[in-house]
Every structure is written in C-alpha cells, then in structure tokens.
C-alpha atoms as a PDB file:
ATOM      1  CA  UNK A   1     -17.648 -19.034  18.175  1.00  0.00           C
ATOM      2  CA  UNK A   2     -15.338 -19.220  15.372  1.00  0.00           C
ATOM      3  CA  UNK A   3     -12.434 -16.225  14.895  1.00  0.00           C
ATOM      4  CA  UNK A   4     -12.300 -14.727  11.214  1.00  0.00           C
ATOM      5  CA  UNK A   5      -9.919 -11.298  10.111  1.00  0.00           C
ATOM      6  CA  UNK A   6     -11.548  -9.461   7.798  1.00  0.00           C
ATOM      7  CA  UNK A   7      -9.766  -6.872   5.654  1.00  0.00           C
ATOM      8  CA  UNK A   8     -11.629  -4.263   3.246  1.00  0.00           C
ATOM      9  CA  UNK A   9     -10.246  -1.737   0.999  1.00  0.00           C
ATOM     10  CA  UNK A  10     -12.941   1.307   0.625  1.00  0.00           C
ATOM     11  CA  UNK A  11     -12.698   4.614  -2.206  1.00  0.00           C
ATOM     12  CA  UNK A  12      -9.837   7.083  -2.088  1.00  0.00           C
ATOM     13  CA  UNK A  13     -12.177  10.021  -1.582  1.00  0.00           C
ATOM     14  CA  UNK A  14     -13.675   9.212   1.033  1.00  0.00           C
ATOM     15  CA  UNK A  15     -12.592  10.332   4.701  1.00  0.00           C
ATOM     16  CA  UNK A  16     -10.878   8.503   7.374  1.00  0.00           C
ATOM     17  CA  UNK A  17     -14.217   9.382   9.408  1.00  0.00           C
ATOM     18  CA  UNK A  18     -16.251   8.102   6.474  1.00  0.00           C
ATOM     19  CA  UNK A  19     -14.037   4.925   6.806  1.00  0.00           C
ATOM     20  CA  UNK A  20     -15.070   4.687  10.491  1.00  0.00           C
ATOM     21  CA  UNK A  21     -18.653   4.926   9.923  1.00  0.00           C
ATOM     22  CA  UNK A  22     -18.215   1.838   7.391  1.00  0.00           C
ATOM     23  CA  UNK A  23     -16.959  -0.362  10.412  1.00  0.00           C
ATOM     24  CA  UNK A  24     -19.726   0.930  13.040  1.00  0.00           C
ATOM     25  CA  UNK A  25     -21.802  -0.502  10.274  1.00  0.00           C
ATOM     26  CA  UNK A  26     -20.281  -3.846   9.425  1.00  0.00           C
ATOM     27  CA  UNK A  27     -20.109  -4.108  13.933  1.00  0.00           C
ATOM     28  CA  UNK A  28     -23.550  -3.028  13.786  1.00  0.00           C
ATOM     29  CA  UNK A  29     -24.104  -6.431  11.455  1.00  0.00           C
ATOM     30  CA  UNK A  30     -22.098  -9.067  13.240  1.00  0.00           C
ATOM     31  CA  UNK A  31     -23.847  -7.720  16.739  1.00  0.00           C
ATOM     32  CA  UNK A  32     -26.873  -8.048  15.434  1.00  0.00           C
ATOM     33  CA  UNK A  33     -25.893 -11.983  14.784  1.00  0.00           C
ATOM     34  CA  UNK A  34     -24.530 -12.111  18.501  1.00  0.00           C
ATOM     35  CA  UNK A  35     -20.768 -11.629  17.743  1.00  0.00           C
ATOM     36  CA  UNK A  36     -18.064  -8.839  18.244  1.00  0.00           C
ATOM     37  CA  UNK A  37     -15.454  -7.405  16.747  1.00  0.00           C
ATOM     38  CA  UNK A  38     -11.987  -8.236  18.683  1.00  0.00           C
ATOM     39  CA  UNK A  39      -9.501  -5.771  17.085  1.00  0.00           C
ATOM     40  CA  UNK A  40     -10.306  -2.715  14.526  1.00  0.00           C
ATOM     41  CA  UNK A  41      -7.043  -1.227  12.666  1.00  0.00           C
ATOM     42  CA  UNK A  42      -6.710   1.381  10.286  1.00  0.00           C
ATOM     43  CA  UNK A  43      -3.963   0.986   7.792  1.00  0.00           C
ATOM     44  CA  UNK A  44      -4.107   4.534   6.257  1.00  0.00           C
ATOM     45  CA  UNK A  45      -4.230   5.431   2.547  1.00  0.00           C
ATOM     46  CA  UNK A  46      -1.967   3.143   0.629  1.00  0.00           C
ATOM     47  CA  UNK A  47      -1.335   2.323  -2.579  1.00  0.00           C
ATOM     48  CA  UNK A  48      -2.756  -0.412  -4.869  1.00  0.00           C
ATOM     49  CA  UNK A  49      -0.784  -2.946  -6.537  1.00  0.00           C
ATOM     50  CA  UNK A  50      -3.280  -2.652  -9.652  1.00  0.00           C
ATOM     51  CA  UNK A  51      -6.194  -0.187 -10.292  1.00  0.00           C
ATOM     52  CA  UNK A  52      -9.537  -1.159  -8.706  1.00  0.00           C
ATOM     53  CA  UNK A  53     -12.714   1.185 -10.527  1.00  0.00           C
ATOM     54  CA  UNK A  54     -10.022   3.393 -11.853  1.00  0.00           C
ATOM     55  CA  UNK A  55      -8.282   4.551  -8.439  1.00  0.00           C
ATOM     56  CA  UNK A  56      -4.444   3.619  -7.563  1.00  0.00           C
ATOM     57  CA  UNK A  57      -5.265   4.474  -3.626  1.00  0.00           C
ATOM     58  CA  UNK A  58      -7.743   3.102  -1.166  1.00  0.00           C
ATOM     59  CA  UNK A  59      -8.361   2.902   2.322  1.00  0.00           C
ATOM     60  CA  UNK A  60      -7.114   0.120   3.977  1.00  0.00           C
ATOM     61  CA  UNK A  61      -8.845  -1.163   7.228  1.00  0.00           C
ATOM     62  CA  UNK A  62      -8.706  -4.734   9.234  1.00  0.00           C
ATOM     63  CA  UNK A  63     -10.971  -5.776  11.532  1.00  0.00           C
ATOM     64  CA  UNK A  64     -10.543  -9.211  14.108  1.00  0.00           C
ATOM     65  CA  UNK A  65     -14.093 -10.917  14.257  1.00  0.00           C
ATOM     66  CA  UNK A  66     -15.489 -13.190  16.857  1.00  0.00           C
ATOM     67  CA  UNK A  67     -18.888 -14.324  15.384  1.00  0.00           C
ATOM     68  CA  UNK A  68     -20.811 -16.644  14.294  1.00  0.00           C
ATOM     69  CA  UNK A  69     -20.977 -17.745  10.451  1.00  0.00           C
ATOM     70  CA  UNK A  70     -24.679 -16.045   9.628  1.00  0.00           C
ATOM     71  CA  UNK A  71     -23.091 -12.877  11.120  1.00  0.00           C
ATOM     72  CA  UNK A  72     -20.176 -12.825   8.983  1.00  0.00           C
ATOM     73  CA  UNK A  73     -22.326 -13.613   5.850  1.00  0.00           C
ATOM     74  CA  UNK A  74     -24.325 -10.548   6.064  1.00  0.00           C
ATOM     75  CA  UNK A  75     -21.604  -8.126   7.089  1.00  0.00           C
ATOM     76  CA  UNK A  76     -19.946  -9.095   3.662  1.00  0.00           C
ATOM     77  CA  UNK A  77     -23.331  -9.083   2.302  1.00  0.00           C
ATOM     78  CA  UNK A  78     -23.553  -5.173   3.398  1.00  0.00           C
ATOM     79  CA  UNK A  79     -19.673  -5.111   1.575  1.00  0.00           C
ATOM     80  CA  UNK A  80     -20.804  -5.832  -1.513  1.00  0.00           C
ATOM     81  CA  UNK A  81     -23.975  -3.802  -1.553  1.00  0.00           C
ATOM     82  CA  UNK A  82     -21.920  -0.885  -0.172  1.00  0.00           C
ATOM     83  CA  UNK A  83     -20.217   0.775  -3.180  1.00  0.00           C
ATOM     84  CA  UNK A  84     -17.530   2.958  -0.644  1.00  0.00           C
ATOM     85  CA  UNK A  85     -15.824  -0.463  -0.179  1.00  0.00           C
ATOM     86  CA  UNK A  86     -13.925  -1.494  -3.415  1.00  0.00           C
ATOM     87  CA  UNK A  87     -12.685  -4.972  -2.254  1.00  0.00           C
ATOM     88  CA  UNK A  88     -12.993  -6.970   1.149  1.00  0.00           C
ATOM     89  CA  UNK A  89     -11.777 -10.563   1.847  1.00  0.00           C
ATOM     90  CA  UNK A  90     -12.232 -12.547   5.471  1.00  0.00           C
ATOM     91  CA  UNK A  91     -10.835 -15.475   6.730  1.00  0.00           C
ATOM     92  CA  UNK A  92     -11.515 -17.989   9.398  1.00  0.00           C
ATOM     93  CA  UNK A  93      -8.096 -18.092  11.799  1.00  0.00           C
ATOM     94  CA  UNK A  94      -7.716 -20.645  14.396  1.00  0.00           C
ATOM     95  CA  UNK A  95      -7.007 -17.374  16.995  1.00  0.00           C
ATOM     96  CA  UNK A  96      -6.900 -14.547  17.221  1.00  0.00           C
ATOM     97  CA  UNK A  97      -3.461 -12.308  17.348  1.00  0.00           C
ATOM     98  CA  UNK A  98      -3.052  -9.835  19.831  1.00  0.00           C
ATOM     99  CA  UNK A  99      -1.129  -6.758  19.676  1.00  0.00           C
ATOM    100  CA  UNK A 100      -0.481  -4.909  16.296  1.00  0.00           C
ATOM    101  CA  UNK A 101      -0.080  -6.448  12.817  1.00  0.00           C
ATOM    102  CA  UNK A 102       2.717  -6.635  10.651  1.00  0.00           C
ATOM    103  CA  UNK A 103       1.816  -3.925   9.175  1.00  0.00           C
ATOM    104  CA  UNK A 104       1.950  -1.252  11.627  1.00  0.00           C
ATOM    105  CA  UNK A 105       4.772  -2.860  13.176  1.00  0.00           C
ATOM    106  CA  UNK A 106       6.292  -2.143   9.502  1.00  0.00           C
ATOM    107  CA  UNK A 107       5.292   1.431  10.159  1.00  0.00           C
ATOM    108  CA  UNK A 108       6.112   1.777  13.373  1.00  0.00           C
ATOM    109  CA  UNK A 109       9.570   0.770  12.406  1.00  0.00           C
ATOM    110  CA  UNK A 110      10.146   3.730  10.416  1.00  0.00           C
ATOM    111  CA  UNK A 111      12.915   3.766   7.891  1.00  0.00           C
ATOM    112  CA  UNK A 112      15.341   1.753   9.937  1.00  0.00           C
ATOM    113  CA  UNK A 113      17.659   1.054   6.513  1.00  0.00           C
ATOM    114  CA  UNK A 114      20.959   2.712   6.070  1.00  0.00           C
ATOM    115  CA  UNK A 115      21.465   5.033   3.759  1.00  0.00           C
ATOM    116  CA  UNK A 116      23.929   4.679   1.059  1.00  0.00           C
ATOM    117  CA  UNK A 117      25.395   7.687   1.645  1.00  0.00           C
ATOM    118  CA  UNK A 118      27.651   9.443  -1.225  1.00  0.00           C
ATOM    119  CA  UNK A 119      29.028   7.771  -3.746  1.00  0.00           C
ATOM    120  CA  UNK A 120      33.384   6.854  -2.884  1.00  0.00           C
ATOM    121  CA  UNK A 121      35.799   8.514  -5.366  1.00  0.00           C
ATOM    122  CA  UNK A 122      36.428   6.544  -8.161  1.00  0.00           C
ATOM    123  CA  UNK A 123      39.697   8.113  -8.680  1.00  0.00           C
ATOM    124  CA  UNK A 124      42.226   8.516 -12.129  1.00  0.00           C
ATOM    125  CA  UNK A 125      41.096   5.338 -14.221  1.00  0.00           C
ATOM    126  CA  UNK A 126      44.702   4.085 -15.701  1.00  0.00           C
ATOM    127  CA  UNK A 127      42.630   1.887 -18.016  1.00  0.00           C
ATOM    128  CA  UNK A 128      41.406   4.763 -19.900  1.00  0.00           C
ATOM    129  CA  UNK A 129      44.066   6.739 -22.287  1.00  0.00           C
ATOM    130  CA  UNK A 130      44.455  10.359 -22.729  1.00  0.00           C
ATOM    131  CA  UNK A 131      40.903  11.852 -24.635  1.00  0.00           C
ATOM    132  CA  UNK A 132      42.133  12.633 -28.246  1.00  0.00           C
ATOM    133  CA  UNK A 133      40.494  16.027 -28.072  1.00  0.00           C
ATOM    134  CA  UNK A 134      39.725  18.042 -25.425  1.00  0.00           C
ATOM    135  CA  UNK A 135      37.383  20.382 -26.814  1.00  0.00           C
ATOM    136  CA  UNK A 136      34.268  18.326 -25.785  1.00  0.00           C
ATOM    137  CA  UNK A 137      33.173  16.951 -29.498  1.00  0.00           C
ATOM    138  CA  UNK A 138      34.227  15.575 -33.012  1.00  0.00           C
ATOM    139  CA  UNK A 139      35.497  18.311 -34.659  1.00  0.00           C
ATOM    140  CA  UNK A 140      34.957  17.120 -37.765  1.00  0.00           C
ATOM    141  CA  UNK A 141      30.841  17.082 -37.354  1.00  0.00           C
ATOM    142  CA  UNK A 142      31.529  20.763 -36.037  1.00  0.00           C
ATOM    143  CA  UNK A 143      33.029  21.599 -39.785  1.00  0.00           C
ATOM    144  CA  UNK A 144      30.909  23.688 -42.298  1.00  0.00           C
ATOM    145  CA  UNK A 145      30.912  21.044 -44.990  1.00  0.00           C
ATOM    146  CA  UNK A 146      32.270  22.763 -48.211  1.00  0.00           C
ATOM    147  CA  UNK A 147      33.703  26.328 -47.029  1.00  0.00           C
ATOM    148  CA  UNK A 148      37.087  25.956 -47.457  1.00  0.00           C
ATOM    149  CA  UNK A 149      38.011  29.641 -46.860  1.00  0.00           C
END
C-alpha cells in the first residue's frame, strides 16, 4: 500500500482531547478502507503565519498513513466536512520516517542559542566634543519670549 503524511490544522478553542477525538475519527476512516495509521504527533498550539477564519492559533497535528488511495480520499473527505479542522494537506512519501519530526526535534532542542548577554562598555567617545550646555536643553526655547525683566 502506498505511504502518505497527512498534516491538519483544527480551531484554537478546541481541546487537545477534542483534537484527539478528530484523529480516532480520520483512523476510524482509513480502517474502514483497510489501512492504518503508522505515526500520530501532536504539534501543540502554534501560531499561524496568516489568519485562517479569523484565528492567529490552531492546533497542529501529523499523522503517518499506510492506506490505500479510496481510504485517504474519504478521510480528507470527513476534513473538509468537519468544520473543527481549518486546513489539512497529505502527501504520498516514498517511506515512511521513523522516529520524531523536525519539529519536535526543534522542540526538544530547547533554546540551545547563546544569549547575547549585556551590552560591552562603549567607553569616552573622543570623536564627540564637549556638550555646549549641560543643562539638558536649548536654552533659548526655554526663554519666555518677550519678558525682558
């Protein structure tokens, strides 16, 4: 049978359990057409490089497929009819990958970048000359324009 990856992004508002029931629905779809799902990873709430239905967040969720064609075609039928899931795509893959994706590796990592730390003293600039007044402003804009007593 051929090996697809499926990803699907569903509503902000719903739960991570919600977001579970979605899959146990789309597996329910490609068992019924005598495949299985390989590999089921949740992404977590992330953010949207655009607005999809007015919402910057959505649930992200990949699945690894090992089905047949018709089974795929109605599990992304029951995508579009479902409206908890705002956008889904699936591919067909020659194999497929074992062990985590790049993106919880990415995760996983952490924040593995230095930091920049504080910022080095810049010390006396010689460039600059002495400030012509010290008292923090143009004392001339500071002047009541026409008292002169």
């Amino acid at each position: 049978m051929p090996y697809y990856e499926s990803v699907f992004i569903a509503r902000p508002d719903i739960s991570s359990a919600q977001v579970d029931g979605l899959v146990e629905l789309f597996e329910k779809a490609i068992a019924g057409g005598g495949g299985s799902i390989q590999k089921k990873e949740y992404w977590g709430l992330r953010n949207l490089a655009y607005r999809i239905k007015k919402n910057r967040k959505g649930h992200y969720m990949l699945m690894n497929i090992d089905a047949p064609a018709d089974a795929v075609a109605e599990m992304e039928r029951q995508m579009r009819i479902n409206e908890d899931v705002m956008r889904h795509m699936t591919l067909r893959v020659d194999e497929l990958e074992e062990g985590p994706s790049i993106i919880i590796q990415n995760k996983d990592r952490g924040d593995e970048r230095p930091r920049r730390g504080p910022r080095p003293d810049r010390g006396d600039r010689p460039d600059r000359g002495p400030r012509p007044d010290s008292d923090g402003g143009d004392s001339s804009r500071n002047r009541d324009k026409g008292d002169d007593a």
